[in-house]
Structure formats: C-alpha cells, structure tokens
N, C-alpha and C. Protein backbone atom coordinates (compact mmCIF):
# COMPACT_ATOMS: atom_id res chain seq x y z
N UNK A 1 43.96 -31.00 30.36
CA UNK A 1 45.28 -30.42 30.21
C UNK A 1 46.00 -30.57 31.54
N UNK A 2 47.05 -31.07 31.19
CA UNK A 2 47.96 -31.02 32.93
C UNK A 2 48.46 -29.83 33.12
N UNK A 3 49.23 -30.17 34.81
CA UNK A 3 49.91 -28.31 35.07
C UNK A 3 50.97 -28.21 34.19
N UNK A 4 51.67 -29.08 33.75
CA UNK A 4 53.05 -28.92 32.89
C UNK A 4 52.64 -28.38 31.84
N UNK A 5 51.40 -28.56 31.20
CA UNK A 5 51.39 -27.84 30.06
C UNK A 5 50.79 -26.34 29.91
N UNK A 6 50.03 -26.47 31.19
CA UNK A 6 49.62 -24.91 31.83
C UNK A 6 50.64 -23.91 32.28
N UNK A 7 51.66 -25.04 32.88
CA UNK A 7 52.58 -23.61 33.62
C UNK A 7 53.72 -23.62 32.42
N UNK A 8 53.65 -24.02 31.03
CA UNK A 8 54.46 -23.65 30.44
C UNK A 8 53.60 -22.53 29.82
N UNK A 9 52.69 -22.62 29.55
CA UNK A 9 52.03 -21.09 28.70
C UNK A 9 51.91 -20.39 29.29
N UNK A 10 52.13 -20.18 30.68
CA UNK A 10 51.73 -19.06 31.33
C UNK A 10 52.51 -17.58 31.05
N UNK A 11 51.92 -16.17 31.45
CA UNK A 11 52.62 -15.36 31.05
C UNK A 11 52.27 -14.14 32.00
N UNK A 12 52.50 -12.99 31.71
CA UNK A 12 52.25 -11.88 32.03
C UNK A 12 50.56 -11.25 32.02
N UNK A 13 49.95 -12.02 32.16
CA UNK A 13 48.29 -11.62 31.69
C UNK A 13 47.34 -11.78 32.44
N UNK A 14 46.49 -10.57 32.15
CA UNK A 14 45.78 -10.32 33.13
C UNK A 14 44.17 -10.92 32.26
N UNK A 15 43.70 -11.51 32.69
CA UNK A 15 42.27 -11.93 32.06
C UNK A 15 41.11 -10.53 32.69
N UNK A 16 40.71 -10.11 32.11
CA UNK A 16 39.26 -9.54 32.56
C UNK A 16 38.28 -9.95 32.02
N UNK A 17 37.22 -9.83 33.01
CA UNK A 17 36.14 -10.72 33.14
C UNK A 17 34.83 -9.83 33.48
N UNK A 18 33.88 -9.79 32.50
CA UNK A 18 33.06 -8.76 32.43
C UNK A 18 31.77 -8.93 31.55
N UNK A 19 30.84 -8.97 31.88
CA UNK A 19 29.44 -9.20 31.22
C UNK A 19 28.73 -7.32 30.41
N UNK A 20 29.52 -6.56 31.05
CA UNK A 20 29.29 -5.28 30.29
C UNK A 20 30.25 -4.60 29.58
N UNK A 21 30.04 -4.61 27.97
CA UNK A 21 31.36 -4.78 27.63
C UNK A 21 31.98 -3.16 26.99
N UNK A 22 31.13 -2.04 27.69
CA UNK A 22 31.80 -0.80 27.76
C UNK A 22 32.96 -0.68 29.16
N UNK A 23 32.77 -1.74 29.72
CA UNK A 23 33.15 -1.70 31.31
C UNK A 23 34.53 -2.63 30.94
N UNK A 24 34.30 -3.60 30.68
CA UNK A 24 35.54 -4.61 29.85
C UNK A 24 36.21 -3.78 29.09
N UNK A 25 35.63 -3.56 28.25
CA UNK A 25 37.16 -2.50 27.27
C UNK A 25 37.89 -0.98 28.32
N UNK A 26 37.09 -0.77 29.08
CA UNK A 26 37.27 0.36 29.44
C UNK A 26 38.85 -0.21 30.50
N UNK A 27 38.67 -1.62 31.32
CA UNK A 27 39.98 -1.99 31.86
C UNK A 27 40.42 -2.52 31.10
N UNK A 28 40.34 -3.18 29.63
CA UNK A 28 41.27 -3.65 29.09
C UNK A 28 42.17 -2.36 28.61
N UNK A 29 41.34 -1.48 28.02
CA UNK A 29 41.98 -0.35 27.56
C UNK A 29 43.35 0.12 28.43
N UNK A 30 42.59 0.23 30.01
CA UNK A 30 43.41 1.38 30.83
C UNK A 30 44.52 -0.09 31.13
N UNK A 31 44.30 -1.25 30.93
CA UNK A 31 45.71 -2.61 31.17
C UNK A 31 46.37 -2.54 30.39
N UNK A 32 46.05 -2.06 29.08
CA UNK A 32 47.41 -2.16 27.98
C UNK A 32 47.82 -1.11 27.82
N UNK A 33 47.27 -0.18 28.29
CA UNK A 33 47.78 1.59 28.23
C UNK A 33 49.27 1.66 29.46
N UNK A 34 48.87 0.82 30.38
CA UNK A 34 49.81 0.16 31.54
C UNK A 34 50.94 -0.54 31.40
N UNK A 35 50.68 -1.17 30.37
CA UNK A 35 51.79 -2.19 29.44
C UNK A 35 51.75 -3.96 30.31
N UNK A 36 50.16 -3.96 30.55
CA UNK A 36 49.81 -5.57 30.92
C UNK A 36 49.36 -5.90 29.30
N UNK A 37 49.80 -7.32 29.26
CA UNK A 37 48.95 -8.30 28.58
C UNK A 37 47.84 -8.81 29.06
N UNK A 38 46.84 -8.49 27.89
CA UNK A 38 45.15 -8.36 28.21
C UNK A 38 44.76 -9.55 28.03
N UNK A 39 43.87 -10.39 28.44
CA UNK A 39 42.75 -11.73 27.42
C UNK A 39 41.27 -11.19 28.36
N UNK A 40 40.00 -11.26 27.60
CA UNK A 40 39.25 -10.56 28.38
C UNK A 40 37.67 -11.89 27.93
N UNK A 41 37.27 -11.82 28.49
CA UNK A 41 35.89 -12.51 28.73
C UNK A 41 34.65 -12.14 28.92
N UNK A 42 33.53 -12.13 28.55
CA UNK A 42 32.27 -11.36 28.64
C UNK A 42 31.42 -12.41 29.79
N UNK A 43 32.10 -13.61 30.00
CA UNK A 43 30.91 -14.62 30.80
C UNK A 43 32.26 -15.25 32.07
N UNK A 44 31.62 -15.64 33.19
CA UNK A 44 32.13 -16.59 34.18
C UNK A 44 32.69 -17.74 32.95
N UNK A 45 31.57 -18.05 32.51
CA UNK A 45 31.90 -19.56 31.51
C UNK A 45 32.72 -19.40 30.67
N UNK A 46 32.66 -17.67 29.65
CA UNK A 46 33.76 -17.76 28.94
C UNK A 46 34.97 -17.94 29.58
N UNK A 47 35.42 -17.21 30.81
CA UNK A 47 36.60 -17.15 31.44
C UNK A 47 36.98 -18.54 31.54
N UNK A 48 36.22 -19.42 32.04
CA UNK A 48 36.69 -20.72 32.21
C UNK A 48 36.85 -21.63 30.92
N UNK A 49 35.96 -21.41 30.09
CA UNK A 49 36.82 -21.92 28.67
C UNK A 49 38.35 -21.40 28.11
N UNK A 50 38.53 -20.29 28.77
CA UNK A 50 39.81 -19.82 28.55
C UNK A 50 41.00 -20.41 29.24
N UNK A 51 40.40 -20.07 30.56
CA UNK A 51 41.41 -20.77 31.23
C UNK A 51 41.66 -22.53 31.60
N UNK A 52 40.54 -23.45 30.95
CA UNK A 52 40.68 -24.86 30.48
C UNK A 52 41.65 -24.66 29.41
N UNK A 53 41.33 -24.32 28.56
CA UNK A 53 41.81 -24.28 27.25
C UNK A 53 43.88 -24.32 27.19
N UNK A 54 44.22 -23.79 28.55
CA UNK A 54 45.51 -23.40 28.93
C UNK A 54 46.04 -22.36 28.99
N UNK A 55 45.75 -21.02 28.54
CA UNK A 55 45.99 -19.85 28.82
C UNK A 55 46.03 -19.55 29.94
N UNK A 56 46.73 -19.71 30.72
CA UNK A 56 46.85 -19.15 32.19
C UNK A 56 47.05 -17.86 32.61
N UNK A 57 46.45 -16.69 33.02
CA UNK A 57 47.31 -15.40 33.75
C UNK A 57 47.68 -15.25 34.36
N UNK A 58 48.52 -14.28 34.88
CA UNK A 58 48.73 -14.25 36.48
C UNK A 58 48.44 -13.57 37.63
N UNK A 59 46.90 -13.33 36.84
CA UNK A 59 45.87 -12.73 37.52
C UNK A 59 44.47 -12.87 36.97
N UNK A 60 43.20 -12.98 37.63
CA UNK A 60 41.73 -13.15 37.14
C UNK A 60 41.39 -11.92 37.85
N UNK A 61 41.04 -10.93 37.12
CA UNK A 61 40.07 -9.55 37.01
C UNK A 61 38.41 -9.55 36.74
N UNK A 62 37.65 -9.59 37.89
CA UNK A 62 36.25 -10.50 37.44
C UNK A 62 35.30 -9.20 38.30
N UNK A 63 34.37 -9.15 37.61
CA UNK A 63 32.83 -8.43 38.01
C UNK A 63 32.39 -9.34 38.60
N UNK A 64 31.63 -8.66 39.81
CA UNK A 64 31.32 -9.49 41.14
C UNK A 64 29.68 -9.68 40.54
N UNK A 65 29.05 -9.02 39.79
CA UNK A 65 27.86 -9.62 39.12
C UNK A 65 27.77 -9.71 37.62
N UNK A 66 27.43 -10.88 37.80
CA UNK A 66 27.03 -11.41 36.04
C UNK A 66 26.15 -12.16 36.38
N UNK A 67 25.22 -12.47 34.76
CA UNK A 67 24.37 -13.52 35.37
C UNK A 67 24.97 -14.70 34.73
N UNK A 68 24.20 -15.94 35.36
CA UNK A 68 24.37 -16.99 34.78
C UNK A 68 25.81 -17.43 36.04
N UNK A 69 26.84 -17.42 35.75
CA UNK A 69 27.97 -17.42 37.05
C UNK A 69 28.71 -15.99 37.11
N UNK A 70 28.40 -15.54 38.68
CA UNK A 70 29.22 -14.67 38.97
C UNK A 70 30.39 -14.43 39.02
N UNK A 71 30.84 -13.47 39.70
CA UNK A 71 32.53 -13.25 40.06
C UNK A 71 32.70 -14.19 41.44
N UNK A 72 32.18 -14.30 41.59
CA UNK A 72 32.25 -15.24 43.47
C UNK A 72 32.18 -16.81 43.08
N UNK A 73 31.21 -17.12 42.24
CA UNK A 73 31.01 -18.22 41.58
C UNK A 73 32.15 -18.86 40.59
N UNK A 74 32.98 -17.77 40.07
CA UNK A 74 34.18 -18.17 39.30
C UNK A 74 35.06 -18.35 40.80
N UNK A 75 35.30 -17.20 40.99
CA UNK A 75 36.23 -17.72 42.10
C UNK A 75 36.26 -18.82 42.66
N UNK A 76 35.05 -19.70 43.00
CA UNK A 76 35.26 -20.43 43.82
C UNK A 76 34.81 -21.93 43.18
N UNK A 77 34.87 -21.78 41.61
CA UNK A 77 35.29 -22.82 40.51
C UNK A 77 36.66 -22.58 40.74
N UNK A 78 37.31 -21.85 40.47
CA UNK A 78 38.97 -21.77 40.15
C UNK A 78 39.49 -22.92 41.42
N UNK A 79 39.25 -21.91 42.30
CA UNK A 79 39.43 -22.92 43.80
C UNK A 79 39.50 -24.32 43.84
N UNK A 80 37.96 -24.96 43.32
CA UNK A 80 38.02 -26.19 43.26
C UNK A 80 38.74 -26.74 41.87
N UNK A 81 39.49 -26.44 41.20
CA UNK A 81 40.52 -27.01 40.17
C UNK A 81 41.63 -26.51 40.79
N UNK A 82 42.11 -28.19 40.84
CA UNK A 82 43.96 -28.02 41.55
C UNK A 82 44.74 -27.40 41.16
N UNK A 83 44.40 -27.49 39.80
CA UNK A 83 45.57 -26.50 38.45
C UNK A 83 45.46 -25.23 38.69
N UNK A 84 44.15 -24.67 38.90
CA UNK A 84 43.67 -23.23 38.79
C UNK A 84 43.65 -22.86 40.02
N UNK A 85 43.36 -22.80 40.98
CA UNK A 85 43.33 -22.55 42.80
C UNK A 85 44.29 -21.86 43.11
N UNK A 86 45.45 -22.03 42.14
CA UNK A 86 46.52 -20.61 42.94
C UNK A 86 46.65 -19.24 42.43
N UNK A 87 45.48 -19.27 41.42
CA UNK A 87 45.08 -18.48 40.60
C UNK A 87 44.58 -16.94 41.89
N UNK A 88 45.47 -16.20 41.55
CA UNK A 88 44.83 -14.68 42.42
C UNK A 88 43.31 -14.50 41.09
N UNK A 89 42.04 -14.08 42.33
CA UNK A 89 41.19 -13.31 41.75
C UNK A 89 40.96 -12.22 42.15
N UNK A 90 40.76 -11.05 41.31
CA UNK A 90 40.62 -10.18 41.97
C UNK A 90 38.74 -9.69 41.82
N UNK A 91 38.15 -9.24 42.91
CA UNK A 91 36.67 -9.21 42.58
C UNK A 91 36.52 -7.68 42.11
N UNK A 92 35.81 -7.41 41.27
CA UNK A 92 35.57 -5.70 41.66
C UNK A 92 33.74 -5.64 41.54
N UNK A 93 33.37 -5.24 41.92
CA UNK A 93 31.78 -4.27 42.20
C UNK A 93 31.98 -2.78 41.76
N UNK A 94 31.10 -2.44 41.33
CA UNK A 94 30.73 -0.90 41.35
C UNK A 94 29.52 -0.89 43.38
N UNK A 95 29.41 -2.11 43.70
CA UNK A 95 28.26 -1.79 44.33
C UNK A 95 28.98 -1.03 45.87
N UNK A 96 28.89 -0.03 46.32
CA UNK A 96 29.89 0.06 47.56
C UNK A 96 29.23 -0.93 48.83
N UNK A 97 28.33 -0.81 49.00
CA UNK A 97 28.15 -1.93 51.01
C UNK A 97 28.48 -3.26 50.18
N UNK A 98 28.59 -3.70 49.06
CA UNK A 98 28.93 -4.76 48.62
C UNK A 98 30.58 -5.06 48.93
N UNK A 99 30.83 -4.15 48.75
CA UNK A 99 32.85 -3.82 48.43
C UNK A 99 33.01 -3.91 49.97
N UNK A 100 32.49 -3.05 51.02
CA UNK A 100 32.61 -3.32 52.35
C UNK A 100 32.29 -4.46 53.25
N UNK A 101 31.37 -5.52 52.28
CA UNK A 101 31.25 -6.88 53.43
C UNK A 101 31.74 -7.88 52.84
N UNK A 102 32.45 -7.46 51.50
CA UNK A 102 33.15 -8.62 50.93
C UNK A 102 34.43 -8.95 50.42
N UNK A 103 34.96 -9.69 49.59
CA UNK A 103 36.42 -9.14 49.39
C UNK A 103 36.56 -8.53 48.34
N UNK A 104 35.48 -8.21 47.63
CA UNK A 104 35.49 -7.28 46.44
C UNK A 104 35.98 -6.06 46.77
N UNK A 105 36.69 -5.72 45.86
CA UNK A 105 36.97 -4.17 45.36
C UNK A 105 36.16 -2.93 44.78
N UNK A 106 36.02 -1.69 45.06
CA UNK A 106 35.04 -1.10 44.53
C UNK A 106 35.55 -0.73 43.67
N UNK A 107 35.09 -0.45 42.13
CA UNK A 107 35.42 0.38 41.07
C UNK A 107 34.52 1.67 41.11
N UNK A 108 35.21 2.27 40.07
CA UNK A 108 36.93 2.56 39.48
C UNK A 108 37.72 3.19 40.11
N UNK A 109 38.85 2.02 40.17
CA UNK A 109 39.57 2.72 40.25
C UNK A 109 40.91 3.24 39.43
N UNK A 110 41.85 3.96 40.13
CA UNK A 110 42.51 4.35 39.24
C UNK A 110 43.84 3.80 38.18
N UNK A 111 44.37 4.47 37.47
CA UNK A 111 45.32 3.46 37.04
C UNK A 111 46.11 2.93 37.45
N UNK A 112 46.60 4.11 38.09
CA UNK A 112 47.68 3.16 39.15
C UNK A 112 47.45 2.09 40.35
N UNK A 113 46.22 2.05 41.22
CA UNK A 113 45.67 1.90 42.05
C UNK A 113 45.56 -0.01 41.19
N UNK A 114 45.00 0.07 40.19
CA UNK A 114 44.88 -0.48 39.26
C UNK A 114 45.99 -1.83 39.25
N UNK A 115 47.14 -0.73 38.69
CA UNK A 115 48.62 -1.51 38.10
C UNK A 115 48.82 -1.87 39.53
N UNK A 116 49.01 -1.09 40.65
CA UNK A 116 49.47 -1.38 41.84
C UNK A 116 49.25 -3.32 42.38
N UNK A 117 47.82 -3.00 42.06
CA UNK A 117 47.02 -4.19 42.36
C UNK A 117 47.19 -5.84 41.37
N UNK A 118 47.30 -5.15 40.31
CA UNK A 118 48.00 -6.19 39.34
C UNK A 118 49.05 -6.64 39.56
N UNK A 119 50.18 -6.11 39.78
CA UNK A 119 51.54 -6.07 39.88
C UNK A 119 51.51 -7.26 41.23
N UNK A 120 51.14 -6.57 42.38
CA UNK A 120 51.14 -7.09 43.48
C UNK A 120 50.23 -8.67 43.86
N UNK A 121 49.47 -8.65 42.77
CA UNK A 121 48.74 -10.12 42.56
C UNK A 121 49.77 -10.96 41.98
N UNK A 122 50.14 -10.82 41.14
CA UNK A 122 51.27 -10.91 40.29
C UNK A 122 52.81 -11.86 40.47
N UNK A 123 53.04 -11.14 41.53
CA UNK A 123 54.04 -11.21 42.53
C UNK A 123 53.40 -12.46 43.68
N UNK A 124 52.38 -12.17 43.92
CA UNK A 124 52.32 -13.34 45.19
C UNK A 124 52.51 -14.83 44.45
N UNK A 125 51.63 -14.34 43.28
CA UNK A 125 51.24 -15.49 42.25
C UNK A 125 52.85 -16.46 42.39
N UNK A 126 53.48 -15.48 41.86
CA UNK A 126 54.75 -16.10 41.09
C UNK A 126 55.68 -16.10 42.63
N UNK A 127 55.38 -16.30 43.68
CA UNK A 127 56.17 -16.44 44.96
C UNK A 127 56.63 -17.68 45.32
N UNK A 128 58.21 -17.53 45.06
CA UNK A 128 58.94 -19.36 45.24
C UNK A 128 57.51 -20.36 46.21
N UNK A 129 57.75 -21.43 45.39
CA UNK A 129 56.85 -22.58 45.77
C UNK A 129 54.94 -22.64 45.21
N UNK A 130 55.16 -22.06 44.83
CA UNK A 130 53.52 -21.91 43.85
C UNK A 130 54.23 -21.73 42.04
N UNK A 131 53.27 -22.24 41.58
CA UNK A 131 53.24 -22.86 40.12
C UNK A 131 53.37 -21.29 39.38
N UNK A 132 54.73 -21.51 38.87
CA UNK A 132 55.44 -20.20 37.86
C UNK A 132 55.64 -20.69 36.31
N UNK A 133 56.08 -19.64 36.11
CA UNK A 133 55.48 -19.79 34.57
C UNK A 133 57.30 -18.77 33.89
C-alpha cells in the first residue's frame, strides 16, 4: 500500500494494543467514553496487520509486554517502515522501575491524563510537514 493511500484513510484513531484483553477493553472503553475513535489489537502482529492493511491512527497505544512481539518490538517495526515511522507510540507498563528506565508510561492512568496524552500525540502527529490525514 503506498502513503497516498494511507494518508487518505487516516483519521482520528487511536489503535490499542494489548495481549490482555480485560486490560484492552478497559482503555478502549475509557477512549470512547472520551469520544476517541477506537481499533484495538490483542498481538504486536495483529497491530501490524492492521496497520499494513491501511488503517492508519493517529496514535499506537501498546503494552510494553506481550509475547511473541512486544510493545518496544512494535515500536521499532513501525520505525523501520517509511510509511509508518511517524507514527507516535505510546508504551504503557503496569511495571513501575520499568516506566522509570524507559520511555514507557506507567498504568493506569487516568482519563484525562489519558485524553491529555492522546490529544497531544495527536497534535504532534498532525504538525505541518509530517504525513496528515
């Protein structure tokens, strides 16, 4: 798929990315309660069939452990695809010394804390001279 046909589907959406899927619904829940558009993933791999596929967000919401490919491991697939690389990820952990030596985020947090963080990914994403939608 080229970027032209990526950055025409793109939208308001936040992908979450989650191998535990009381933990996945629980931010998809509190994202549409927010008034984000959700697409959500149980695997690294699903996420990336999603986002091949052309669904673009304008944000990746990813658990820093899964097995099989992580949240660090997606990230740094996205990276290496030209199309996908300007892609904000955001990491989250429940683990805390994890959240402190890395760029992960600790969960949970709150909703707003949440939206804040979306919003503001969001925004860089879509910042004149990077691929808008």
């Amino acid at each position: 798929m080229n970027v032209a046909s990526r950055t025409a589907r793109r939208s308001h959406l936040v992908l979450v990315v989650d191998d535990d899927p009381d933990v996945r619904n629980l931010w998809v829940d509190t994202l549409r309660e927010i008034g984000h558009g959700v697409k959500q993933a149980p695997s690294g791999e699903a996420a990336m069939q999603i986002l091949n596929s052309g669904e673009v967000p304008c944000v990746v919401l990813t658990d820093v452990r899964m097995p099989q490919m992580d949240g660090f491991e997606l990230s740094r697939a996205l990276g290496r695809d030209p199309e996908l690389a300007a892609l904000p990820v955001v990491l989250v952990t429940g683990d805390r010394i994890l959240s402190y030596t890395t760029p992960a985020r600790e969960k949970p947090m709150s909703p707003e804390e949440l939206d804040s963080l979306i919003q503001s990914s969001c925004r860089i994403h879509r910042a004149p001279g990077r691929l808008t939608g």
